[in-house]
PDB file of N, CA and C in Angstrom:
ATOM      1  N   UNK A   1      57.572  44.783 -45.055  1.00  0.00           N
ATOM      2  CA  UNK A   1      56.215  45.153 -45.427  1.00  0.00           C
ATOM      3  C   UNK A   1      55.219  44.206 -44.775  1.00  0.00           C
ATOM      4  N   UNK A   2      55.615  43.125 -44.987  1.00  0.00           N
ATOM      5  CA  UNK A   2      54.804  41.802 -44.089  1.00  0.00           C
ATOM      6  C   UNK A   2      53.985  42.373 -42.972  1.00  0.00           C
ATOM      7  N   UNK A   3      55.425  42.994 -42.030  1.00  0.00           N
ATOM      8  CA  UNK A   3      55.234  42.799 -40.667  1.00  0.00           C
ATOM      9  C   UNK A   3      54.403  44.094 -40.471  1.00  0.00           C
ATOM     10  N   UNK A   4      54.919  45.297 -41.238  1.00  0.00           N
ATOM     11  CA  UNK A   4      53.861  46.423 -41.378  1.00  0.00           C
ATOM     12  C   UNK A   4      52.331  46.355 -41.698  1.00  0.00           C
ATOM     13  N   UNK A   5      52.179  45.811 -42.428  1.00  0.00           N
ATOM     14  CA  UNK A   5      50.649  45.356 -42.821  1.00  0.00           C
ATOM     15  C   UNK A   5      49.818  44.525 -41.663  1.00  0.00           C
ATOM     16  N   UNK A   6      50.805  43.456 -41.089  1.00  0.00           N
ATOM     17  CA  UNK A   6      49.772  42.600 -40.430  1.00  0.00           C
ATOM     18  C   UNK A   6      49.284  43.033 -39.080  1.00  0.00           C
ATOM     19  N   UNK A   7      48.097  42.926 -38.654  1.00  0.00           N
ATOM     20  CA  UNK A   7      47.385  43.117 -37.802  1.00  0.00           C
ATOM     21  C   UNK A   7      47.979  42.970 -36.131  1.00  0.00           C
ATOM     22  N   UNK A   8      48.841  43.552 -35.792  1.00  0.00           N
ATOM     23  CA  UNK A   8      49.182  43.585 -34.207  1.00  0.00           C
ATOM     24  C   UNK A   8      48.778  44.924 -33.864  1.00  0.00           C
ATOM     25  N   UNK A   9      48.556  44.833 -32.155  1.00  0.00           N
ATOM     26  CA  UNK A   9      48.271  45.504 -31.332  1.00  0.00           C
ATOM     27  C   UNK A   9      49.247  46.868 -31.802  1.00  0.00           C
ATOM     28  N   UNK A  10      50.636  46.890 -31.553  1.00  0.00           N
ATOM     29  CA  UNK A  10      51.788  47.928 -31.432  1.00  0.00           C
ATOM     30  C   UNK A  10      52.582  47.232 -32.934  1.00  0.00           C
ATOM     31  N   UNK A  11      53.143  48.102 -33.493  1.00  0.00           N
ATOM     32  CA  UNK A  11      54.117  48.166 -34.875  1.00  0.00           C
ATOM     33  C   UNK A  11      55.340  48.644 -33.690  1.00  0.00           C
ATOM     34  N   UNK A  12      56.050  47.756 -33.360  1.00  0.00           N
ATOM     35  CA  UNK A  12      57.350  48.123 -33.016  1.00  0.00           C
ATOM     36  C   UNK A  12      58.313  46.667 -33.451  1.00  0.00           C
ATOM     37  N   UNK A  13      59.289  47.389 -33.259  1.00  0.00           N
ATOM     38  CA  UNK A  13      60.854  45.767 -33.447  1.00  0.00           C
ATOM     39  C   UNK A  13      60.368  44.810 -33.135  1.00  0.00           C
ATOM     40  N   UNK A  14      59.688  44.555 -31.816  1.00  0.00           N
ATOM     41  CA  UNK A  14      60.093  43.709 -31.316  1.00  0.00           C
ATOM     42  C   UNK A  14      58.850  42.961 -31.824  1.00  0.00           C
ATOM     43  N   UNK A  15      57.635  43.150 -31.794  1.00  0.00           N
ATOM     44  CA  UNK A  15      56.332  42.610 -32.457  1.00  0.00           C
ATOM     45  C   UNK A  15      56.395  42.447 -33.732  1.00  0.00           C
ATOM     46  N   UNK A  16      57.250  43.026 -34.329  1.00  0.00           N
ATOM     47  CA  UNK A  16      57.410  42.954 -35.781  1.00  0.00           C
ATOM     48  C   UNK A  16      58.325  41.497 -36.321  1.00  0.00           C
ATOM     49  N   UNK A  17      59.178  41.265 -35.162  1.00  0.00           N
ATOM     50  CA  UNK A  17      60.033  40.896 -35.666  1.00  0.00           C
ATOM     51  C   UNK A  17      59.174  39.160 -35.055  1.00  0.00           C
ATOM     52  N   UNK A  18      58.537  39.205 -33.986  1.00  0.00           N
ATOM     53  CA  UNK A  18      57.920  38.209 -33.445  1.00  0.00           C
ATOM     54  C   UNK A  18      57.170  37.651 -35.246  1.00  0.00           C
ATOM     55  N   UNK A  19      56.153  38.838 -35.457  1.00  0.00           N
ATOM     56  CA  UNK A  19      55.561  38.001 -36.555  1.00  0.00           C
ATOM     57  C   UNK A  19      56.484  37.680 -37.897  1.00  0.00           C
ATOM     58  N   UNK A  20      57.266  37.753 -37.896  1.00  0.00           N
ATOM     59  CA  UNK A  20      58.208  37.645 -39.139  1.00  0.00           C
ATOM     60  C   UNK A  20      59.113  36.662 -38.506  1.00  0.00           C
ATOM     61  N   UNK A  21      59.081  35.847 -37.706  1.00  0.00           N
ATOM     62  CA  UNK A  21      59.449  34.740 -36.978  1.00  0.00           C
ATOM     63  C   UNK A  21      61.104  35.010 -36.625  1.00  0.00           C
ATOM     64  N   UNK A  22      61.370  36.242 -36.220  1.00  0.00           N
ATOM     65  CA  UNK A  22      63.092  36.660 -36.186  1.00  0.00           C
ATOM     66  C   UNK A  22      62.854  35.905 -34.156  1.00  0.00           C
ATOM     67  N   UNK A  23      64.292  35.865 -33.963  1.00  0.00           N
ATOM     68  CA  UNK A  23      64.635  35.988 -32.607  1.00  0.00           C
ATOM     69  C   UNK A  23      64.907  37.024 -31.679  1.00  0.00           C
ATOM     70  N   UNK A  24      65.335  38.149 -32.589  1.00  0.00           N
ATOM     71  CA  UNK A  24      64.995  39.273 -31.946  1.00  0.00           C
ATOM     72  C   UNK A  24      64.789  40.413 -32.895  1.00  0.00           C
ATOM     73  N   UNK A  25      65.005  41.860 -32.661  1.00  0.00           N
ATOM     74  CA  UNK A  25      64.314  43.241 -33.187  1.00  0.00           C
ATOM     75  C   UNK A  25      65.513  43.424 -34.167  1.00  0.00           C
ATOM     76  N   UNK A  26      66.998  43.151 -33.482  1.00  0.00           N
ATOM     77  CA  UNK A  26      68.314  43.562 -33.808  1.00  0.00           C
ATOM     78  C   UNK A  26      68.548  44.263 -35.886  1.00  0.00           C
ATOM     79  N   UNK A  27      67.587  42.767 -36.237  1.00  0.00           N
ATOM     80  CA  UNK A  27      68.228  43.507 -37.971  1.00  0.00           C
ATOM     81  C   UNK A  27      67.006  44.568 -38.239  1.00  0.00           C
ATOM     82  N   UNK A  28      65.782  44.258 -37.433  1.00  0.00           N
ATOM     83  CA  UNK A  28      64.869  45.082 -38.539  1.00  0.00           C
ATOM     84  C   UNK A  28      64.728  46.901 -37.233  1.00  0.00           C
ATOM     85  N   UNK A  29      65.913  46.764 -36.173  1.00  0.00           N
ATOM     86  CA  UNK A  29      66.287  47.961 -35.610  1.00  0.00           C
ATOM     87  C   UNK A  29      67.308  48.405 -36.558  1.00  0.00           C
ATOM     88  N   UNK A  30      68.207  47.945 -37.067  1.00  0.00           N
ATOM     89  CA  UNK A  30      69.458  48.552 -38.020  1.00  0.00           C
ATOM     90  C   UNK A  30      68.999  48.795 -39.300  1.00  0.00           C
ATOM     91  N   UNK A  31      67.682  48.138 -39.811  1.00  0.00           N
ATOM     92  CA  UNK A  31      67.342  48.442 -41.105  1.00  0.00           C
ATOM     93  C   UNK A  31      66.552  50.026 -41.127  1.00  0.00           C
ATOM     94  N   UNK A  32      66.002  50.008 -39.867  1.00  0.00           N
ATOM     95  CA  UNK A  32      65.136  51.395 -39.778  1.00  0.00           C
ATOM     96  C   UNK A  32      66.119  52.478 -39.441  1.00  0.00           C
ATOM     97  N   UNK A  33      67.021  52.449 -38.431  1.00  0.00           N
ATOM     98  CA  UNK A  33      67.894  53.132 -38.243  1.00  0.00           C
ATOM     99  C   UNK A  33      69.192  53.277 -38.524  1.00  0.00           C
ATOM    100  N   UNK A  34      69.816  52.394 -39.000  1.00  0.00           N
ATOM    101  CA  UNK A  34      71.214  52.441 -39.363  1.00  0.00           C
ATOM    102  C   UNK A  34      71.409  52.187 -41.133  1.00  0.00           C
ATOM    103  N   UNK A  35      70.836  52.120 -41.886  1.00  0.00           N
ATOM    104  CA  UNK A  35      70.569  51.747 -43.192  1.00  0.00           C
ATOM    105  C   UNK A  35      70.770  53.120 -43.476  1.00  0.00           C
ATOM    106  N   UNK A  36      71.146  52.663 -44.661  1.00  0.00           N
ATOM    107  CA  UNK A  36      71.548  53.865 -46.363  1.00  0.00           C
ATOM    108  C   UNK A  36      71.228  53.403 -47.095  1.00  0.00           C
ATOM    109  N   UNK A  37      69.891  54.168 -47.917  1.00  0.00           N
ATOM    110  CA  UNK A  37      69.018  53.753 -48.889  1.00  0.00           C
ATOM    111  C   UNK A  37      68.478  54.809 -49.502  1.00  0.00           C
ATOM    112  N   UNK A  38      68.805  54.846 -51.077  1.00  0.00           N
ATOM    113  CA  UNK A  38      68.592  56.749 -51.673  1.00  0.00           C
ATOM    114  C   UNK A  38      67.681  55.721 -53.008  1.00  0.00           C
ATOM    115  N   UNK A  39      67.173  56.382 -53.746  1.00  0.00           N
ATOM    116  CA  UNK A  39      66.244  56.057 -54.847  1.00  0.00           C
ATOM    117  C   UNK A  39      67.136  56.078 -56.110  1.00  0.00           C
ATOM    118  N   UNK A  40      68.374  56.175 -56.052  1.00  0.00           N
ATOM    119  CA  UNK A  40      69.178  56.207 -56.991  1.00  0.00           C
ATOM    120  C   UNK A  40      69.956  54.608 -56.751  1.00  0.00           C
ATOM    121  N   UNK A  41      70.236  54.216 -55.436  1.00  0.00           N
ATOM    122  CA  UNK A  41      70.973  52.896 -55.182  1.00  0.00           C
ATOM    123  C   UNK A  41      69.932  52.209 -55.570  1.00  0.00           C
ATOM    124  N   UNK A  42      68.453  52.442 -55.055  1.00  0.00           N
ATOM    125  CA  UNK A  42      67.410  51.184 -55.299  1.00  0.00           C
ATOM    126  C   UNK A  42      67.318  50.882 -56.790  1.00  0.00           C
ATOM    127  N   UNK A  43      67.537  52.024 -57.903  1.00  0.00           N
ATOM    128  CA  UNK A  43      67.335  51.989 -59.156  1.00  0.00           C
ATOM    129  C   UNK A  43      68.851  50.772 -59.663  1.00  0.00           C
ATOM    130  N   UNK A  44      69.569  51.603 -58.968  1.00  0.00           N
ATOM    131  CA  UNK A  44      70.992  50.418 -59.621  1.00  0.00           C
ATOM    132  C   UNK A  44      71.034  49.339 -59.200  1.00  0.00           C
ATOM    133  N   UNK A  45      70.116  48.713 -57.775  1.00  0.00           N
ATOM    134  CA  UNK A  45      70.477  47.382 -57.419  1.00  0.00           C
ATOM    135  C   UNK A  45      69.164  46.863 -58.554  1.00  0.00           C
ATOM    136  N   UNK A  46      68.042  47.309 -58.685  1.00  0.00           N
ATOM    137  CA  UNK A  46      67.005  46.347 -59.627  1.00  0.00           C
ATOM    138  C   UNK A  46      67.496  46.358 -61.240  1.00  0.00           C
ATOM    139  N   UNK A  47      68.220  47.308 -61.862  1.00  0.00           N
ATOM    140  CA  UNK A  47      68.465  47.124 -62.762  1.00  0.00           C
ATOM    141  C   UNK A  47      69.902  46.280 -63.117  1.00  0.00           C
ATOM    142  N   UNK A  48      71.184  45.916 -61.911  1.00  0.00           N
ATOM    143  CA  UNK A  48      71.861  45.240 -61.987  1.00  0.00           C
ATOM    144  C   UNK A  48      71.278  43.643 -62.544  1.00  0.00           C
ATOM    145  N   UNK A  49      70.424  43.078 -60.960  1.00  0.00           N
ATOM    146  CA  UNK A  49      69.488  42.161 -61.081  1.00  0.00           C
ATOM    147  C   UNK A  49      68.829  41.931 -62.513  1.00  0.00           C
ATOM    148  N   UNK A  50      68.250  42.791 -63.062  1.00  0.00           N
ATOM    149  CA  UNK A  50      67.410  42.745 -64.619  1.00  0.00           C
ATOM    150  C   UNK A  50      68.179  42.070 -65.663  1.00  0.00           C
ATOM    151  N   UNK A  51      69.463  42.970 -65.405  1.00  0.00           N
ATOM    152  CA  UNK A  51      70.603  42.738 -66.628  1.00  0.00           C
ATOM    153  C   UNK A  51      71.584  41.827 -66.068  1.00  0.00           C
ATOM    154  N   UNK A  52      71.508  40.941 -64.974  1.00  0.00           N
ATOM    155  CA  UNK A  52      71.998  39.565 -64.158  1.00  0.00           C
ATOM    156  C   UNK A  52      70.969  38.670 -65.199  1.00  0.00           C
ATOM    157  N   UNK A  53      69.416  38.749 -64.784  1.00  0.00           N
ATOM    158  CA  UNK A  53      68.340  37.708 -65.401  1.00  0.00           C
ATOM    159  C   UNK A  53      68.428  37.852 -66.840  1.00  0.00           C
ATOM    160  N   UNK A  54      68.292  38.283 -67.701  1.00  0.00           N
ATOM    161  CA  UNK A  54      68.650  38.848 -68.855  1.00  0.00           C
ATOM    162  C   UNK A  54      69.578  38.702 -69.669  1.00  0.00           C
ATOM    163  N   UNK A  55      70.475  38.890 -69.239  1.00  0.00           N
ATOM    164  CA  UNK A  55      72.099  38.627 -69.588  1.00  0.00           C
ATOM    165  C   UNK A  55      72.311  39.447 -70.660  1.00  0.00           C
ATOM    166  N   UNK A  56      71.853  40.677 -70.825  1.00  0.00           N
ATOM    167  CA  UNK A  56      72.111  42.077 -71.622  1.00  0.00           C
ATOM    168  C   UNK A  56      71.387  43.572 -70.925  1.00  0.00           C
ATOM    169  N   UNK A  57      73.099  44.229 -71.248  1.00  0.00           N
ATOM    170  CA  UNK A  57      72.692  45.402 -70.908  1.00  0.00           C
ATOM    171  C   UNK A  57      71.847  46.746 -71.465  1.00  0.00           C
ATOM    172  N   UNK A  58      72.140  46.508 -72.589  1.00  0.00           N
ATOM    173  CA  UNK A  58      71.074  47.495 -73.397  1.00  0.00           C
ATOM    174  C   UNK A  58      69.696  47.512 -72.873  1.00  0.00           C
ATOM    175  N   UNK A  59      69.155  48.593 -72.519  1.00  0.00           N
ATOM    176  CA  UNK A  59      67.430  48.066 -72.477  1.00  0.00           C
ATOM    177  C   UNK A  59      66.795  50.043 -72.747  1.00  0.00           C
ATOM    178  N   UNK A  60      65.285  49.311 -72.719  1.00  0.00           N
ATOM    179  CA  UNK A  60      64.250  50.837 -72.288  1.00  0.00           C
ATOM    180  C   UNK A  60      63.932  50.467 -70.940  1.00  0.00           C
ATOM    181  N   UNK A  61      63.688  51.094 -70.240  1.00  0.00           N
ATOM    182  CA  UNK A  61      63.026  50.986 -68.840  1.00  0.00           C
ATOM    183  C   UNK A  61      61.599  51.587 -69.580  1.00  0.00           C
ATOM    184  N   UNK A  62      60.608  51.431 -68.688  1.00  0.00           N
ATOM    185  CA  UNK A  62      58.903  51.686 -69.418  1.00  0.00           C
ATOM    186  C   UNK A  62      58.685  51.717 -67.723  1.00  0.00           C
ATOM    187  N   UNK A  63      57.594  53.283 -67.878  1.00  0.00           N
ATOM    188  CA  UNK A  63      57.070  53.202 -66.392  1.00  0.00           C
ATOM    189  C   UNK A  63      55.356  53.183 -66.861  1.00  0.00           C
ATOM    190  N   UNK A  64      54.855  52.747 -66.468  1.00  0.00           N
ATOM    191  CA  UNK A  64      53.191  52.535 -66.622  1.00  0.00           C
ATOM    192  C   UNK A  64      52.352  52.986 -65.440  1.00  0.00           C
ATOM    193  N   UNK A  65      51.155  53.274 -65.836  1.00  0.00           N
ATOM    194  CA  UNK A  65      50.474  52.935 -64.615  1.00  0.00           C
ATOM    195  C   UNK A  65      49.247  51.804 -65.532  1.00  0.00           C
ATOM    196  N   UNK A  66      48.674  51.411 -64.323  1.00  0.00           N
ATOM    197  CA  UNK A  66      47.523  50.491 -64.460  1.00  0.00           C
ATOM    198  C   UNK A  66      46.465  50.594 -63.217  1.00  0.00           C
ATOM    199  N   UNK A  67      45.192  50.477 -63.849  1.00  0.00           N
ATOM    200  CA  UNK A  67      43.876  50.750 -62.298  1.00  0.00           C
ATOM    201  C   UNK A  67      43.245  49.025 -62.910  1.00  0.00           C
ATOM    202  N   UNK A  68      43.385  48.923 -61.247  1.00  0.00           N
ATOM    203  CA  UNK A  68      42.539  47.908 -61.380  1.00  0.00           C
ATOM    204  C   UNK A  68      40.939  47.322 -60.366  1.00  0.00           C
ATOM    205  N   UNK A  69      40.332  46.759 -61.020  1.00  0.00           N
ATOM    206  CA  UNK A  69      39.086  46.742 -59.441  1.00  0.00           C
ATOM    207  C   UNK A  69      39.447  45.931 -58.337  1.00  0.00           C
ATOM    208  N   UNK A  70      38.570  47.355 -57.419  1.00  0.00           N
ATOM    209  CA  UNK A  70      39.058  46.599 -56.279  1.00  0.00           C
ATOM    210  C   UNK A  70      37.795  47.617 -55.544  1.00  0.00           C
ATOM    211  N   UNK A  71      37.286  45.945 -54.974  1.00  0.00           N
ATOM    212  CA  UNK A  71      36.006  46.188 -53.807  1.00  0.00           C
ATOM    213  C   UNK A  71      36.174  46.688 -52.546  1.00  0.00           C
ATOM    214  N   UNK A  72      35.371  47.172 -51.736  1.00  0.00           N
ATOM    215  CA  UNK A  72      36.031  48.136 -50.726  1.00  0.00           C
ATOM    216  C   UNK A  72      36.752  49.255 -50.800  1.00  0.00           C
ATOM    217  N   UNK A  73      37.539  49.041 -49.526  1.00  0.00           N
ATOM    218  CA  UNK A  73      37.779  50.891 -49.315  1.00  0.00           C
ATOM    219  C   UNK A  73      39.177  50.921 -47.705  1.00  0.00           C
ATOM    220  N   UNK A  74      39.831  49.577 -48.292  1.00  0.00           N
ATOM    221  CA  UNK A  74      40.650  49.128 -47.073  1.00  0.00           C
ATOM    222  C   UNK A  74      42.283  49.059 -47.540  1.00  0.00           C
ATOM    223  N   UNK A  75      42.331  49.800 -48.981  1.00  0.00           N
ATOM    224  CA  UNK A  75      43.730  49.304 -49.603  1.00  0.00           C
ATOM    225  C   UNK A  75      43.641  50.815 -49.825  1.00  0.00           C
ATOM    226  N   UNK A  76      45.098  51.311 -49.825  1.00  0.00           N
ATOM    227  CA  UNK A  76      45.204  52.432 -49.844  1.00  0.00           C
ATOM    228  C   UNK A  76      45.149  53.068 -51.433  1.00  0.00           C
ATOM    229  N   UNK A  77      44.676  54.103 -51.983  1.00  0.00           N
ATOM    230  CA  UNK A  77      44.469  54.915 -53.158  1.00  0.00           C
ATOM    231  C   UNK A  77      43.373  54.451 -53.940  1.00  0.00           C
ATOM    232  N   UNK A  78      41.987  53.273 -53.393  1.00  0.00           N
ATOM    233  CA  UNK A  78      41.200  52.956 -53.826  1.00  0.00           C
ATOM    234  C   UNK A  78      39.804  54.053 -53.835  1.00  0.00           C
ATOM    235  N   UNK A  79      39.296  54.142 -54.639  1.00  0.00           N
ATOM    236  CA  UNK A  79      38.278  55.218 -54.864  1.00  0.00           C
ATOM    237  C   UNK A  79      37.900  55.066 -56.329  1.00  0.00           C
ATOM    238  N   UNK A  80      36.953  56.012 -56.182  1.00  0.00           N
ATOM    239  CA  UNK A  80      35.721  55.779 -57.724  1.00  0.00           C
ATOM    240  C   UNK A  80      36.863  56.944 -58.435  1.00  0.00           C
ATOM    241  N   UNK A  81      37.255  56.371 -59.792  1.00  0.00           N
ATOM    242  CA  UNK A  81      38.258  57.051 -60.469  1.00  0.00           C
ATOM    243  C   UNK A  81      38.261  56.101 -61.981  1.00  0.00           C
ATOM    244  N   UNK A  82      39.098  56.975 -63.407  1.00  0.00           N
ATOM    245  CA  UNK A  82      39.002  56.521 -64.122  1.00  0.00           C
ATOM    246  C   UNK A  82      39.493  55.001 -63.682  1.00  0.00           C
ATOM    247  N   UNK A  83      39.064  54.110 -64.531  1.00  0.00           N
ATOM    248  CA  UNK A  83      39.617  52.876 -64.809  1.00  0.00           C
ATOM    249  C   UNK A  83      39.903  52.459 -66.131  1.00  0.00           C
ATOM    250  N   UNK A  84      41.161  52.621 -66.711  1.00  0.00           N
ATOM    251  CA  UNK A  84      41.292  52.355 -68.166  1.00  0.00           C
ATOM    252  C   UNK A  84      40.649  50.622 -68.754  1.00  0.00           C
ATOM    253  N   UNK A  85      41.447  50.216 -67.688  1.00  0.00           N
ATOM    254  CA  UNK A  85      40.575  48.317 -68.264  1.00  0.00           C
ATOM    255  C   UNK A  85      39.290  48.414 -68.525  1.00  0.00           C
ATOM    256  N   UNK A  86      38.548  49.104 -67.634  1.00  0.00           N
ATOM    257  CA  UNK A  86      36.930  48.839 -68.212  1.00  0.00           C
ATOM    258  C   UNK A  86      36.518  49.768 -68.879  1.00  0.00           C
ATOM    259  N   UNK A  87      37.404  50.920 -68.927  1.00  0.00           N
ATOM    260  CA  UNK A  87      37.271  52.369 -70.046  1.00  0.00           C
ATOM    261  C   UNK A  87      35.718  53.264 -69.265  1.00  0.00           C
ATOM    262  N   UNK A  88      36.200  53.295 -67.944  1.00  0.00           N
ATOM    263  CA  UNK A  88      34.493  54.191 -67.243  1.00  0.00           C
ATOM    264  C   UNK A  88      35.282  54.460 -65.952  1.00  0.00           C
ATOM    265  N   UNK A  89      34.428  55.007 -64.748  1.00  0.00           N
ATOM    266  CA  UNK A  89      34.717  55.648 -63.844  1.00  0.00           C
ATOM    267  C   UNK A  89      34.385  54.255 -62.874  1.00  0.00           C
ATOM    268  N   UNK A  90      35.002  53.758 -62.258  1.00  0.00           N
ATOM    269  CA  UNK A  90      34.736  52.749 -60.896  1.00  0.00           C
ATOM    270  C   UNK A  90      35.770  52.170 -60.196  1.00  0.00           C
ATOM    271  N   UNK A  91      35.050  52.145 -58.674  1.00  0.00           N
ATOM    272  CA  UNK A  91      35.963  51.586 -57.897  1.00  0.00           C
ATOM    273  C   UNK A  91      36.877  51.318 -57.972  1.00  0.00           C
ATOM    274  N   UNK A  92      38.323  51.568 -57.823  1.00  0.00           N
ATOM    275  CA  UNK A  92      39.600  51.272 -58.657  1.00  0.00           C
ATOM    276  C   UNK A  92      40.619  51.549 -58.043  1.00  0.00           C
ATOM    277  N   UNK A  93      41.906  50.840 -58.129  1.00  0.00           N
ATOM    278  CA  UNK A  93      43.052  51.373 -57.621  1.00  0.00           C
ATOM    279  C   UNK A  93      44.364  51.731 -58.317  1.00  0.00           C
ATOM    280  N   UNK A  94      44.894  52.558 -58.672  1.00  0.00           N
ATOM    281  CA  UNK A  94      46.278  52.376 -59.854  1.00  0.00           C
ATOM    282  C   UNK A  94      47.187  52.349 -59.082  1.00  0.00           C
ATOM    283  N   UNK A  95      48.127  51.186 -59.856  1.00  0.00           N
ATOM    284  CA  UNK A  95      49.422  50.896 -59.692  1.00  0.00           C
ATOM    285  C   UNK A  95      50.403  51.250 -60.611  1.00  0.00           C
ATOM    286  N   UNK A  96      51.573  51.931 -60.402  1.00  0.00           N
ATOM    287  CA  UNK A  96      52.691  52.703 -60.915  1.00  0.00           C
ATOM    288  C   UNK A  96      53.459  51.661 -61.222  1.00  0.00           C
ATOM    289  N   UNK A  97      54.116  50.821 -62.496  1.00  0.00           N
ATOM    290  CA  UNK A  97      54.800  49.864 -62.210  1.00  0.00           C
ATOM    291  C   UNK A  97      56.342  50.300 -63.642  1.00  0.00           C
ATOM    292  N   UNK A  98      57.121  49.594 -63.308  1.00  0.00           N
ATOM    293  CA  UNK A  98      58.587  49.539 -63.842  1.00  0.00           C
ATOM    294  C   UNK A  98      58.745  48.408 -64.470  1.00  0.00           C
ATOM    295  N   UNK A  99      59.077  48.679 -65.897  1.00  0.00           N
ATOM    296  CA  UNK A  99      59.358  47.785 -66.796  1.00  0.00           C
ATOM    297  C   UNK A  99      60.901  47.667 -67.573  1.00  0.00           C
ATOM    298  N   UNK A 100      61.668  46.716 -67.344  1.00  0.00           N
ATOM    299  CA  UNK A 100      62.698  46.512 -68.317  1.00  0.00           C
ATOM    300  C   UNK A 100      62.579  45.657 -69.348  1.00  0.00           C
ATOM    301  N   UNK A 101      63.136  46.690 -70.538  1.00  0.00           N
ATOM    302  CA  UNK A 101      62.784  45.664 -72.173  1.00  0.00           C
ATOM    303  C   UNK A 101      63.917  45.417 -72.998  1.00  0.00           C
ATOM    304  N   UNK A 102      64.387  44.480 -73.164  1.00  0.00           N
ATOM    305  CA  UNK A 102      65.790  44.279 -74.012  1.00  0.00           C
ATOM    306  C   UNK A 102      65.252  43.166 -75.007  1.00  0.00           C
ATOM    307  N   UNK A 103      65.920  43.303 -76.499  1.00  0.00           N
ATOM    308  CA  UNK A 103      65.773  42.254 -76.935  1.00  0.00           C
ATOM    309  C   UNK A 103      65.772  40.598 -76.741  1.00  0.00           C
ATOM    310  N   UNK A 104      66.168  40.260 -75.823  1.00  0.00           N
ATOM    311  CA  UNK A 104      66.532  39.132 -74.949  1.00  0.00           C
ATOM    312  C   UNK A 104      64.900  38.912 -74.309  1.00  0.00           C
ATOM    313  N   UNK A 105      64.139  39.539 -73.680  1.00  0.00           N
ATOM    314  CA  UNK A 105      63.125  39.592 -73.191  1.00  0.00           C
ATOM    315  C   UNK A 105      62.665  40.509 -72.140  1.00  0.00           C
ATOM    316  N   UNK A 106      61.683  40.651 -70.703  1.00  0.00           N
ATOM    317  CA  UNK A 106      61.141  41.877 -70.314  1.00  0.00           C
ATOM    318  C   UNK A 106      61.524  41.147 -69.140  1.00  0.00           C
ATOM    319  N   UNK A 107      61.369  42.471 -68.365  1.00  0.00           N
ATOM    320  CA  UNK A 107      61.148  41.974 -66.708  1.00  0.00           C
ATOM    321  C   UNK A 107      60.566  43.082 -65.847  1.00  0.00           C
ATOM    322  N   UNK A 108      59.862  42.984 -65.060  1.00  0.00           N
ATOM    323  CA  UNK A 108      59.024  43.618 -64.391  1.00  0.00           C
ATOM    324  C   UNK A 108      60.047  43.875 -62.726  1.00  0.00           C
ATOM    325  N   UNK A 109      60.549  45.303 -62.692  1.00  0.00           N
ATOM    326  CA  UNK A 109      61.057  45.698 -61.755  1.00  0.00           C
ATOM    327  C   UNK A 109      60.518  46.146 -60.712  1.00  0.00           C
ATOM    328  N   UNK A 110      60.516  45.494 -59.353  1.00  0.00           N
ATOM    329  CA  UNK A 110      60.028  45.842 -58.390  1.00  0.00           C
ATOM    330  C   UNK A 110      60.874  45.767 -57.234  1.00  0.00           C
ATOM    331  N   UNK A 111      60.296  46.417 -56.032  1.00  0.00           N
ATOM    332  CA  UNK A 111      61.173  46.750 -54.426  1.00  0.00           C
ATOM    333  C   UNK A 111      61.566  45.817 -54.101  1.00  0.00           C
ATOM    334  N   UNK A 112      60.216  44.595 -54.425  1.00  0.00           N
ATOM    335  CA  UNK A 112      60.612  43.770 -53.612  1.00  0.00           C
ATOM    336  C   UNK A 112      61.505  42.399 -53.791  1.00  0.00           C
ATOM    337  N   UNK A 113      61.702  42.741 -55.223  1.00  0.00           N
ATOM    338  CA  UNK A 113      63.061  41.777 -55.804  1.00  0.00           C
ATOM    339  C   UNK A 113      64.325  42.211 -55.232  1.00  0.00           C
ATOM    340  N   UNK A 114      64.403  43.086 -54.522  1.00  0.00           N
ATOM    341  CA  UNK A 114      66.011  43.665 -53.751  1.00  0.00           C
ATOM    342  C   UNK A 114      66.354  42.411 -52.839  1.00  0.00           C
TER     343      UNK A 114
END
């Protein structure tokens, strides 16, 4: 995601991999092309992890959303829309987020804990 976001001329391997300080394109060519990745594995590797930190398996998963402000017009899904925090219509962006809850305590599941 780093290397996607940041500001170069061309988004390819090899620039990508320059700003992400690799030596060459090689892993983040096999990650785009040779990788197996379904929304069902991503669900079992973050919830393994949860119930690794945790150290219990029982839980609720909780999916939320949340809007929050945000100035400009340079982040993607930002626009004049409800905003529950301030309870009115403004500038705002919502985020979809994943929650695990076990008696033990919570943890906030995300991509980028993989």
């Amino acid at each position: 995601m780093r290397g996607l976001l940041a500001e170069v001329e061309r988004k390819n391997c090899w620039q990508l991999a320059e700003i992400m300080k690799e030596n060459n394109p090689d892993t983040l060519q096999r990650l785009l092309y040779q990788a197996q990745c379904t929304a069902d594995l991503v669900c079992k590797i973050l919830r393994a992890k949860a119930v690794a930190r945790l150290g219990y398996a029982p839980e609720v998963e909780v999916i939320d959303e949340s809007a929050f402000v945000k100035r400009g017009d340079k982040s993607a899904g930002v626009g004049r829309q409800y905003c529950g925090h301030l309870g009115k219509i403004e500038n705002c962006q919502v985020g979809v987020f994943l929650g695990y809850i076990a008696p033990l305590g919570t943890h906030f599941l995300t991509a980028n804990y993989i």
